[in-house]
Protein backbone atom coordinates (compact mmCIF):
# COMPACT_ATOMS: atom_id res chain seq x y z
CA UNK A 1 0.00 0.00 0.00
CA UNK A 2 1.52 2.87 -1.12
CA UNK A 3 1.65 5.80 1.86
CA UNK A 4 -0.37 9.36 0.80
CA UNK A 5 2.32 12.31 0.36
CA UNK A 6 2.89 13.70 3.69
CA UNK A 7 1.39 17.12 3.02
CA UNK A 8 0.69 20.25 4.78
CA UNK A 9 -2.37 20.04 4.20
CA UNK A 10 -2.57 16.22 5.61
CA UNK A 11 -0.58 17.29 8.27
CA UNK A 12 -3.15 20.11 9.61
CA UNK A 13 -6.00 17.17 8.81
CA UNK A 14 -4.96 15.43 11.35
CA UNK A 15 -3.76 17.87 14.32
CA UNK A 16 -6.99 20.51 13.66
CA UNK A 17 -9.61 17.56 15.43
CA UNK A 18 -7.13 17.06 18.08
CA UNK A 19 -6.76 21.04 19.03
CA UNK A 20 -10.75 21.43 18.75
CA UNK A 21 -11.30 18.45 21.14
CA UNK A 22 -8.74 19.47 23.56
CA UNK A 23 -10.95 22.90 23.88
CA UNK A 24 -13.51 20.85 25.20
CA UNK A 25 -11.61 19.71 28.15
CA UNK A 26 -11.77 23.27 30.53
CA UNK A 27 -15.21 23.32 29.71
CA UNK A 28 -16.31 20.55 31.19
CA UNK A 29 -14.07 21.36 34.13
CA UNK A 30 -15.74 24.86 34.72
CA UNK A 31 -19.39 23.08 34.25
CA UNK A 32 -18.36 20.80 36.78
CA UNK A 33 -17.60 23.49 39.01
CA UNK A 34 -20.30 25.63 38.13
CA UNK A 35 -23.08 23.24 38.57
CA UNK A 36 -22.24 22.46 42.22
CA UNK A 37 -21.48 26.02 43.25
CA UNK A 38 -25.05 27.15 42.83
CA UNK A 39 -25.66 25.02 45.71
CA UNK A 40 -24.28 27.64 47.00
CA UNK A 41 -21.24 26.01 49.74
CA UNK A 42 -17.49 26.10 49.35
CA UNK A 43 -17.70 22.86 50.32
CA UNK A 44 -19.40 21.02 47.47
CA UNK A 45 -17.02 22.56 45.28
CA UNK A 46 -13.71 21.84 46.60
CA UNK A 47 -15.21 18.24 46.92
CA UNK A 48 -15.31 18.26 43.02
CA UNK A 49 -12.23 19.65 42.69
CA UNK A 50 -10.51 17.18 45.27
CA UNK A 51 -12.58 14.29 44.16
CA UNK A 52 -11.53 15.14 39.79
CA UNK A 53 -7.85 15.38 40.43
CA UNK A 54 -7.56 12.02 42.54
CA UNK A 55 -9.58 9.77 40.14
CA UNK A 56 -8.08 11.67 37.23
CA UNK A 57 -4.85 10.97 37.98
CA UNK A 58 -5.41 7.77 39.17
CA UNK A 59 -7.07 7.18 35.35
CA UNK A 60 -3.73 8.96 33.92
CA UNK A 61 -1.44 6.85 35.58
CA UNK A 62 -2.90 4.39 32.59
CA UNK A 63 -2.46 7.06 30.19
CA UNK A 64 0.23 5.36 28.40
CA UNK A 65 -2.04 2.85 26.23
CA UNK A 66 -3.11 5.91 24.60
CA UNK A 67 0.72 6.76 23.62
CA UNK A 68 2.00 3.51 23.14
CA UNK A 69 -0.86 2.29 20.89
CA UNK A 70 -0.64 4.93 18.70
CA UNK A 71 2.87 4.31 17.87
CA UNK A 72 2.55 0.73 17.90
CA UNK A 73 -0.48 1.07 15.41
CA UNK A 74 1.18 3.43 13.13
CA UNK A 75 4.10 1.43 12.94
CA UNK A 76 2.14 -1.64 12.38
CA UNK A 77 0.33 0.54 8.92
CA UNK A 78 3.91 1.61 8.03
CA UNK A 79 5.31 -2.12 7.63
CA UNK A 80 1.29 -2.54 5.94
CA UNK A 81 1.06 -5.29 8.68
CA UNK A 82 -3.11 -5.57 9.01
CA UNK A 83 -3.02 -8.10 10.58
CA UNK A 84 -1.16 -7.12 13.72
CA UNK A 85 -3.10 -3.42 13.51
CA UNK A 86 -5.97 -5.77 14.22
CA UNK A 87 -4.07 -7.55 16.88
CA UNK A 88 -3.08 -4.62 18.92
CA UNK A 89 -6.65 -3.45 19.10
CA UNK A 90 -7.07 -6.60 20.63
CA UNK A 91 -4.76 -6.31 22.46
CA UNK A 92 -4.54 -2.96 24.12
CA UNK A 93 -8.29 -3.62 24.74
CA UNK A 94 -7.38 -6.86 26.96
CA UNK A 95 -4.92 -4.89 29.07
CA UNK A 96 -6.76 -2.00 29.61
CA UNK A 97 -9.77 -4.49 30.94
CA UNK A 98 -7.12 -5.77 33.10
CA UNK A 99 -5.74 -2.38 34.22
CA UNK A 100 -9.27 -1.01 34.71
CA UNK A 101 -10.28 -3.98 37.04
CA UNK A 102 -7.00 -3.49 38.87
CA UNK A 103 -8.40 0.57 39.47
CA UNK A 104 -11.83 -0.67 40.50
CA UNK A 105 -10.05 -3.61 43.21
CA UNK A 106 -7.78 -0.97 44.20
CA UNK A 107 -10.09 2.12 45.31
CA UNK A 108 -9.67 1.50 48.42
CA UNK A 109 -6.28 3.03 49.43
CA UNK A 110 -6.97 4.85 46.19
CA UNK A 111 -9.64 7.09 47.90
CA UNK A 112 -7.92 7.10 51.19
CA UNK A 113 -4.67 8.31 49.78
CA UNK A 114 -6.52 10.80 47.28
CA UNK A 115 -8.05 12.25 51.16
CA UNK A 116 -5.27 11.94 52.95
CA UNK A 117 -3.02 14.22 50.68
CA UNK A 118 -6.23 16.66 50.01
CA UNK A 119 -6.08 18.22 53.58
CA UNK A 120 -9.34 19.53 52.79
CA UNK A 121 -12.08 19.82 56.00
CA UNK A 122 -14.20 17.27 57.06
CA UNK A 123 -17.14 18.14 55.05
CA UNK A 124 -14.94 18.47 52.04
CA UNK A 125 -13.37 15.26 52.52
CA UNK A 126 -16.87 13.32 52.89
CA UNK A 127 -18.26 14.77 50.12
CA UNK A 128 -15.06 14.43 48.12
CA UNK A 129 -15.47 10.56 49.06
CA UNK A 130 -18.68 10.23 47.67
CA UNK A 131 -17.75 10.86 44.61
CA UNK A 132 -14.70 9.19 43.95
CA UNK A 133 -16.92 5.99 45.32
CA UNK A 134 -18.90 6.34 42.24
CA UNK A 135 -16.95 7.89 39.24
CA UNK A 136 -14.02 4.78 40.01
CA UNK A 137 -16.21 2.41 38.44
CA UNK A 138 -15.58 3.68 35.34
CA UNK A 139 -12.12 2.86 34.98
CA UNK A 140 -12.66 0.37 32.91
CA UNK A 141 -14.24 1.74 30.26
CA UNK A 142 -12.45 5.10 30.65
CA UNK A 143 -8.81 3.27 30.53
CA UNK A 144 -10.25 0.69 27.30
CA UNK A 145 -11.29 3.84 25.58
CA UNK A 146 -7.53 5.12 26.04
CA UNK A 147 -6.33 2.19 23.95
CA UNK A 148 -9.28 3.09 21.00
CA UNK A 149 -8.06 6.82 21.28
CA UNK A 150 -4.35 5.56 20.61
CA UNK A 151 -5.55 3.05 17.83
CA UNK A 152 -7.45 5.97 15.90
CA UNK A 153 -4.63 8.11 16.28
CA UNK A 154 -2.37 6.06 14.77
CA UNK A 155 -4.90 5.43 12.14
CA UNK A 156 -5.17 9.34 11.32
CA UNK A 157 -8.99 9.14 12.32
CA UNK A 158 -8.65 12.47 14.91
CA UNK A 159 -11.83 13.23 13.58
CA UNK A 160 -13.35 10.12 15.21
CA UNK A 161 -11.62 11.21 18.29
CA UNK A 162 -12.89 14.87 17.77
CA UNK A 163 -16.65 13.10 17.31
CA UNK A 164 -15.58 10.47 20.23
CA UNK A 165 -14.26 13.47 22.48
CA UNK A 166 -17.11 15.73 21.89
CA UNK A 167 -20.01 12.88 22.94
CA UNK A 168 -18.37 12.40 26.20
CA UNK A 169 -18.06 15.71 27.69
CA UNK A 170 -21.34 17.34 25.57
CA UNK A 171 -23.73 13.75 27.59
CA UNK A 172 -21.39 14.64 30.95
CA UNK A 173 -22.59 18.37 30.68
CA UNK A 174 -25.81 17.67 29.90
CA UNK A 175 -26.23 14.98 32.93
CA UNK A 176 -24.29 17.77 35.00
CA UNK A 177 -27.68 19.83 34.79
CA UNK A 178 -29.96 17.52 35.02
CA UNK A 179 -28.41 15.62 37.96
CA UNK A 180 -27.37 18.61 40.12
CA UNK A 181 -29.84 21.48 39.00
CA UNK A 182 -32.66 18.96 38.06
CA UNK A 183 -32.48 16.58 40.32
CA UNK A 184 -30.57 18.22 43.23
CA UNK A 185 -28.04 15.54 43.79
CA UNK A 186 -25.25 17.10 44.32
CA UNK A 187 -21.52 16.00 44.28
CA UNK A 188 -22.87 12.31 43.63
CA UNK A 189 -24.91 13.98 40.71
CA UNK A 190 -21.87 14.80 39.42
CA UNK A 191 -20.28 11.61 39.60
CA UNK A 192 -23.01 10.20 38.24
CA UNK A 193 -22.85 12.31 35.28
CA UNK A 194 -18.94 11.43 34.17
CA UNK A 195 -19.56 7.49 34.61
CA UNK A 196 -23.03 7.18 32.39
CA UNK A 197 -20.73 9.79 29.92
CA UNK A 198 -17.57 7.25 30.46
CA UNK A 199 -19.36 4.42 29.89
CA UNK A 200 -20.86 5.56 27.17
CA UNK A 201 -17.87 6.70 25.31
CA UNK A 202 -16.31 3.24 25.48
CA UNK A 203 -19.80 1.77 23.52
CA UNK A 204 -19.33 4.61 21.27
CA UNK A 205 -15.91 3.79 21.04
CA UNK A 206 -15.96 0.44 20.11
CA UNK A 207 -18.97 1.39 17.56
CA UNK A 208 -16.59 3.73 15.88
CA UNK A 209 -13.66 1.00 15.62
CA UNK A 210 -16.79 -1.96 14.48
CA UNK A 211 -15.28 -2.75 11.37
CA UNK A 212 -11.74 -4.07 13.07
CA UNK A 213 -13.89 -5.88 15.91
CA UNK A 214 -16.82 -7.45 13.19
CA UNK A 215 -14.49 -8.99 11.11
CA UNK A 216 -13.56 -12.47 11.41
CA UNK A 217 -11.67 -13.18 15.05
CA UNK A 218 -8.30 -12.87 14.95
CA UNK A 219 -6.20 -15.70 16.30
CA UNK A 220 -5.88 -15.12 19.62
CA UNK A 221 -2.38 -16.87 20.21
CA UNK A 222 -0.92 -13.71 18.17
CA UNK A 223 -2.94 -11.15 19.98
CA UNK A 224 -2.09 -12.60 23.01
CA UNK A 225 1.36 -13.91 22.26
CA UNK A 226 4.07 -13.87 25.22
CA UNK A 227 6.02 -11.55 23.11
CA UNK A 228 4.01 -9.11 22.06
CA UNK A 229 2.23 -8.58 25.28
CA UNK A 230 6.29 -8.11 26.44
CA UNK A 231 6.62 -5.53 23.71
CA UNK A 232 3.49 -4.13 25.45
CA UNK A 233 4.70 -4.02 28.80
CA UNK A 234 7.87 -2.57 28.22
CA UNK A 235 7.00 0.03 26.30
CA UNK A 236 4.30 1.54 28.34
CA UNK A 237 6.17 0.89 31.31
CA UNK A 238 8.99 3.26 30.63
CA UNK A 239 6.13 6.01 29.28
CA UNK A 240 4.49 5.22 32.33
CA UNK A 241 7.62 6.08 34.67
CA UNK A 242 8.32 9.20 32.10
CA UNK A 243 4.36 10.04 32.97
CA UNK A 244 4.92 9.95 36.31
CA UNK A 245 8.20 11.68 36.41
CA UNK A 246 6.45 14.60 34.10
CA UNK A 247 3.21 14.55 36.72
CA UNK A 248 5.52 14.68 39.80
CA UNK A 249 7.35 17.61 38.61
CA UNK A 250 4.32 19.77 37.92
CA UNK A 251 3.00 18.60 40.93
CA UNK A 252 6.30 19.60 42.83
CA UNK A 253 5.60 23.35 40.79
CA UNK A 254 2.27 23.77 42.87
CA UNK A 255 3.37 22.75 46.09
CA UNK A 256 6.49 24.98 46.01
CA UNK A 257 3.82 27.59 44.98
CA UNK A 258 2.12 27.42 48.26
CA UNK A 259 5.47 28.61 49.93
CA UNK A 260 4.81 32.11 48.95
CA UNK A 261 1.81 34.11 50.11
CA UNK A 262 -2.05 33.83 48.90
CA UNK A 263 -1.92 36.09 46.22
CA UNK A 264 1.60 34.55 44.76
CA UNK A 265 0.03 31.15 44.81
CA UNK A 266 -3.21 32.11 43.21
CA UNK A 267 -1.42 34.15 40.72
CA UNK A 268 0.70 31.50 40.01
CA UNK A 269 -2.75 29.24 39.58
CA UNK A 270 -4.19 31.37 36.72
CA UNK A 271 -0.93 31.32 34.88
CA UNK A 272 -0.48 27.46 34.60
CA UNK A 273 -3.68 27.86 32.75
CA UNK A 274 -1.37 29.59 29.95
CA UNK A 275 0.62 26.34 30.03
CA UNK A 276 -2.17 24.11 29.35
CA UNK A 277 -3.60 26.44 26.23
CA UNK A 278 0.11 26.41 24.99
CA UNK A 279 -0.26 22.14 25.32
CA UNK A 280 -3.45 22.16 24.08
CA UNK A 281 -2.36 23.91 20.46
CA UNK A 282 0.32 22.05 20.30
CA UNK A 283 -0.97 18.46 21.03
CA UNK A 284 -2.51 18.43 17.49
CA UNK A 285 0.70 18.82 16.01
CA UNK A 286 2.30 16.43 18.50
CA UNK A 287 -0.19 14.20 17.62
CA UNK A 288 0.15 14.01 13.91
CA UNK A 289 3.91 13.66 14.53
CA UNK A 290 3.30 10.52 16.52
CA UNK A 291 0.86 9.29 13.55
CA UNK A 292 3.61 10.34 10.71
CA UNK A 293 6.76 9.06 12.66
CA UNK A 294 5.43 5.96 13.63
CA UNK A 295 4.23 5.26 9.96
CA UNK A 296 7.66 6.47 8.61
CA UNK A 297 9.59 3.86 11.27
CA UNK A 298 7.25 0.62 10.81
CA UNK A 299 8.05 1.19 6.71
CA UNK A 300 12.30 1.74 7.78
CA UNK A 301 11.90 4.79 5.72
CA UNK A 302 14.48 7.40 7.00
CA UNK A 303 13.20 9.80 4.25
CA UNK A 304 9.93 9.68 5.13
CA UNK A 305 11.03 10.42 8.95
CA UNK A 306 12.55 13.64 8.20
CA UNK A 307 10.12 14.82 5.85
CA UNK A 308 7.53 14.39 9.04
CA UNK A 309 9.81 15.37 11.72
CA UNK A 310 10.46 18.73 9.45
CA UNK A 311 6.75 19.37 8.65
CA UNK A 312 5.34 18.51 11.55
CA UNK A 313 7.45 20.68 13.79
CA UNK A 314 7.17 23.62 11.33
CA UNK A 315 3.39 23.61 12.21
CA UNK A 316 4.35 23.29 15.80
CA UNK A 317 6.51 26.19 15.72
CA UNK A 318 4.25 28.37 14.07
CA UNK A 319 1.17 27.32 16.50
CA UNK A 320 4.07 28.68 19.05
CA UNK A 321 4.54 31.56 17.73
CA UNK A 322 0.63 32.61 17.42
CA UNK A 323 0.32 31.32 21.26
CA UNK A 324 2.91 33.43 22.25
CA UNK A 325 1.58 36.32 20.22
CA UNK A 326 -1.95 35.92 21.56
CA UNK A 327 -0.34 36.08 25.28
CA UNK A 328 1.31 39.07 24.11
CA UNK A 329 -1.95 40.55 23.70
CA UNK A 330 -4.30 39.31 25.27
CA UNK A 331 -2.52 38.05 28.42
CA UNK A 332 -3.56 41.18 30.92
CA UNK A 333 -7.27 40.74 29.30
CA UNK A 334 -7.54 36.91 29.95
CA UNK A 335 -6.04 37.45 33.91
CA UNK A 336 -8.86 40.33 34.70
CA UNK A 337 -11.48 37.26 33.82
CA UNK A 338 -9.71 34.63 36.43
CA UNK A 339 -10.10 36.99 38.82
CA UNK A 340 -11.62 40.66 39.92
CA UNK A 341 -8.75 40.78 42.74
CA UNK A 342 -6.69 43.93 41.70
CA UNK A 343 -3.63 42.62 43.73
CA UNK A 344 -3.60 39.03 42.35
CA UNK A 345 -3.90 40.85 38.85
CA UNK A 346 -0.87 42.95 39.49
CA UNK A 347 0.87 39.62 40.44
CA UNK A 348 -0.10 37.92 37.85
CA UNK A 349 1.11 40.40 35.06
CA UNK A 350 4.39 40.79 36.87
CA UNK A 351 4.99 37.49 35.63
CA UNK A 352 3.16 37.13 32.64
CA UNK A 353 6.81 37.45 30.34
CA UNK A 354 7.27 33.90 31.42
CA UNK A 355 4.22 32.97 29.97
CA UNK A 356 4.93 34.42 26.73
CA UNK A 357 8.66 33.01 26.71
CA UNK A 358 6.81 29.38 27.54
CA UNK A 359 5.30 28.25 24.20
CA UNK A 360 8.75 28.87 22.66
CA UNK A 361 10.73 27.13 25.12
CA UNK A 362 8.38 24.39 25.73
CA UNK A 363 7.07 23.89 21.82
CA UNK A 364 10.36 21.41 20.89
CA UNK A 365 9.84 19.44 24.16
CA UNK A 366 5.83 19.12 23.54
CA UNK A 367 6.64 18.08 19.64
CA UNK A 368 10.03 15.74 20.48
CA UNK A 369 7.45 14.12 22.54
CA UNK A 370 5.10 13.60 19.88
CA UNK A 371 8.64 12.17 17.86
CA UNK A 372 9.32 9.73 19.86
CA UNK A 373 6.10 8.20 20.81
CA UNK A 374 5.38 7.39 16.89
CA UNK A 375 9.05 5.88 17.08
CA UNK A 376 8.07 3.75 20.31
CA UNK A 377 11.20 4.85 21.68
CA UNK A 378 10.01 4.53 25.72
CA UNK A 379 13.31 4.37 27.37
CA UNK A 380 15.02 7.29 25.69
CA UNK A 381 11.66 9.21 26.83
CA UNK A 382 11.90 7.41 30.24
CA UNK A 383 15.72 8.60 30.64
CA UNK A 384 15.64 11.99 29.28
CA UNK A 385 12.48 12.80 31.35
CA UNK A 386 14.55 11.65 34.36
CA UNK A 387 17.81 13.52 33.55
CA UNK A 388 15.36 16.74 32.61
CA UNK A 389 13.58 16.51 36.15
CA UNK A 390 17.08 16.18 37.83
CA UNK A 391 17.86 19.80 36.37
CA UNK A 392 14.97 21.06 37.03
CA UNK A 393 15.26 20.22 40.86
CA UNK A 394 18.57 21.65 40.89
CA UNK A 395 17.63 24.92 39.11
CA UNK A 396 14.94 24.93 41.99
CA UNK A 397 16.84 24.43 44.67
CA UNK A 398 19.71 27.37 43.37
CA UNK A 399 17.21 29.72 41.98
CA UNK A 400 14.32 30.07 43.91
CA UNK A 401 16.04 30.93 47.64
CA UNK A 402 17.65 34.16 45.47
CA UNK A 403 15.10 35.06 43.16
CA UNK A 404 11.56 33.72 44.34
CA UNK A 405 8.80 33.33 42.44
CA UNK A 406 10.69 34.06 39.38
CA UNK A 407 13.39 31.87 40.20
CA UNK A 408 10.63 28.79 40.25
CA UNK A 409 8.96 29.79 37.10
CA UNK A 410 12.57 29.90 35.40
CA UNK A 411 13.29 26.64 37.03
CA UNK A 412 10.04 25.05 35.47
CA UNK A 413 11.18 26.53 31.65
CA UNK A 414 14.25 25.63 32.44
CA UNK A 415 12.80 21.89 32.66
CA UNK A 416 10.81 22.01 29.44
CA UNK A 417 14.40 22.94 27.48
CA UNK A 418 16.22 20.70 29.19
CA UNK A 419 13.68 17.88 28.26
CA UNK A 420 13.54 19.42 24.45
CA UNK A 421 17.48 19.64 24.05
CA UNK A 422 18.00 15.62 25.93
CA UNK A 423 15.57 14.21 23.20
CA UNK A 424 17.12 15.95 20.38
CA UNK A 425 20.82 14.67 21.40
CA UNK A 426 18.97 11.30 21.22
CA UNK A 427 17.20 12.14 17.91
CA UNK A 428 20.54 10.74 15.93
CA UNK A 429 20.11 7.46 17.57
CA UNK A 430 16.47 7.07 16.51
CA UNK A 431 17.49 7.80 12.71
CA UNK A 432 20.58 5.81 12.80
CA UNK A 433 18.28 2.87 13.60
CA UNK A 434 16.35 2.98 10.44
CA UNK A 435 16.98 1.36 7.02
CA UNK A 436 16.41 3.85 4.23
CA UNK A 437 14.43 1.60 1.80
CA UNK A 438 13.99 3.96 -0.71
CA UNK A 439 18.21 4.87 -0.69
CA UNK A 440 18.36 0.76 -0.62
CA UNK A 441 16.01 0.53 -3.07
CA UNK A 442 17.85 2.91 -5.38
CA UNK A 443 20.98 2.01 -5.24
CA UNK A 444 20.14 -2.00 -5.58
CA UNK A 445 18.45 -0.88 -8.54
CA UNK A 446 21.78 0.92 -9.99
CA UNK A 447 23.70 -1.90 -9.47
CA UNK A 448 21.76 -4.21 -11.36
């Protein structure tokens, strides 16, 4: 099967779905908010918030199947292997049952964890229980419909994960009003909401993938082989340790926050928000990198590498640039809506430069990322994520004591070039491991 030119224009097909469903994400996190503060308690609300950010981790920790299948599917098209793109469909769905189970048996010292590290009040904390109770049965379905976001992604379908993406968080806002304004249930309600939406984006998940699963059944000894399932394991293994690394770090970022005073840290709040838009433009373009790559490797095609490493970044870089433009402008506009505290503003835009500096400084980090996913190349990602958070805690620990608050937000740019410049010293390695077949091609064909 001969591969479609790798375009501009096939380039911005595929990232464009991605960026769109990403801007669906806040929203559903402000609804969420929203519907349970017209109850109108604080605690209600920060039970949401505690109760989200425990069982969403928990659900990210498994976030990996969506990275690794992608570039294990696109490699799997690149060698024009449909058999095993069947397989790992299969496949991936198997583990994630398995993972998801393992979630559900665990929520236990899940939960108590989640409430132990919350420090939140007593009310919070029961309330905050209640609904990680009932939104961890969905793990499941949530962690299974990782592995069918991963397998349309390396497919090039991001408009099925646009249409896939939009279903569960339009059903979970719409069951967010009826539940809690409708019905008056409250924090459950909300709960409620994400796991009838979660379950019902796996069905719809597995309706949008029905051709792979109603064809004839595969063999199961290949989808389940020894090796493969050890191909599996180590690969999402070291993505899951370069995960966790990545979460820990940002995690570190917000508790180091709270050193300062009230307004610093709630300053410091809104701006992270810049981070995530500057993520969110460039995930399209990270994405179709992961698609493009991983095509290029499974065909040994070093030409075809380049060609997406070159066109794929180009659109990342220029997605930087307009970020960082729009921050420019807009970034003293966009802080006066977080918040109507005049002193927080003033904080806020006395950092605001590092915002601006971010999307440049971060973009090759975000789209080496995207590189080495399609490439399936988990323990350079595992390594340099490591070395990356080891100079970030040392730019910490010399910059902060002398220059504050700006010393930690250099220290956290500091970490996204340090992960961006360790990947690209390892970039070499991933191309010398690849066969040119058209050069071998070529020059076979000059000798005879």
């Amino acid at each position: 099967m001969t591969a479609p030119p790798l375009s501009h224009k096939r380039v911005v097909r595929i990232a464009l779905p991605v960026v769109i469903s990403n801007a669906t994400v806040p929203i559903l996190g402000a609804v969420d908010t929203g519907v349970v503060g017209q109850m109108g308690e604080a605690a209600p609300i920060g039970a949401v918030g505690v109760g989200a950010i425990v069982i969403t981790s928990a659900f990210w920790l498994f976030g990996f199947l969506r990275m690794g299948t992608t570039g294990m599917t696109a490699q799997a098209i690149g060698r024009d292997d449909t058999a095993e793109v069947r397989n790992l469909l299969f496949r991936t769905l198997g583990v994630s049952a398995v993972l998801g189970l393992a979630l559900v048996l665990l929520q236990w010292p899940i939960i108590a964890m989640g409430l132990a590290l919350s420090g939140g009040s007593d009310d919070v904390n029961r309330l905050a229980k209640d609904y990680m109770e009932v939104r961890i049965w969905s793990a499941p379905f949530v962690v299974a419909t990782y592995a069918i976001f991963g397998w349309l992604v390396g497919h090039e379908r991001t408009d099925g994960v646009l249409v896939l993406q939009l279903w569960i968080n339009g059903l979970n806002i719409a069951l967010n009003f009826l539940f809690v304004l409708g019905f008056g249930w409250g924090v459950q309600g909300v709960a409620i909401a994400s796991l009838i939406a979660e379950i019902s984006g796996f069905v719809f998940g597995l309706w949008l993938v029905r051709k792979a699963i109603g064809a004839p059944w595969p063999a199961w000894d290949h989808v389940f082989s020894g090796q493969k399932l050890k191909e599996i394991a180590s690969l999402n293994s070291d993505i899951m340790i370069r995960s966790f690394v990545l979460m820990a770090s940002f995690m570190s970022f917000t508790m180091l926050s709270s050193r300062f005073d009230d307004e610093t840290l709630a300053a410091n709040q809104i701006l992270i928000q810049f981070l995530h838009i500057s993520a969110y433009g460039l995930d399209g373009f990270a994405f179709a990198a992961e698609t493009l790559v991983g095509q290029a490797t499974g065909a040994r095609n070093r030409t075809r590498l380049r060609r997406a490493v070159y066109v794929t970044s180009l659109w990342g870089m220029v997605v930087a640039t307009t970020v960082a433009l729009v921050f420019l402008l807009g970034g003293w506009p966009f802080i006066t809506l977080m918040t109507t505290s005049e002193t927080i503003q003033l904080v806020a835009w006395a950092y605001l430069p590092w915002m601006i500096a971010a999307p440049f400084l971060g973009g090759p980090s975000w789209m080496l990322d995207g590189i080495f996913i399609g490439a399936t190349r988990g323990k350079d990602m595992r390594n340099m994520m490591i070395v990356a958070a080891a100079i970030y805690a040392a730019s910490v620990a010399l910059l902060m004591p002398v220059y504050g608050n700006h010393g930690l937000w250099a220290a956290l740019l500091i970490f996204f070039v340090a992960r961006g410049v360790t990947l690209a010293l390892r970039y070499p390695a991933l191309e010398r491991d690849l066969t040119d077949t058209e050069s071998v091609s070529k020059g076979s064909e000059a000798r005879s």
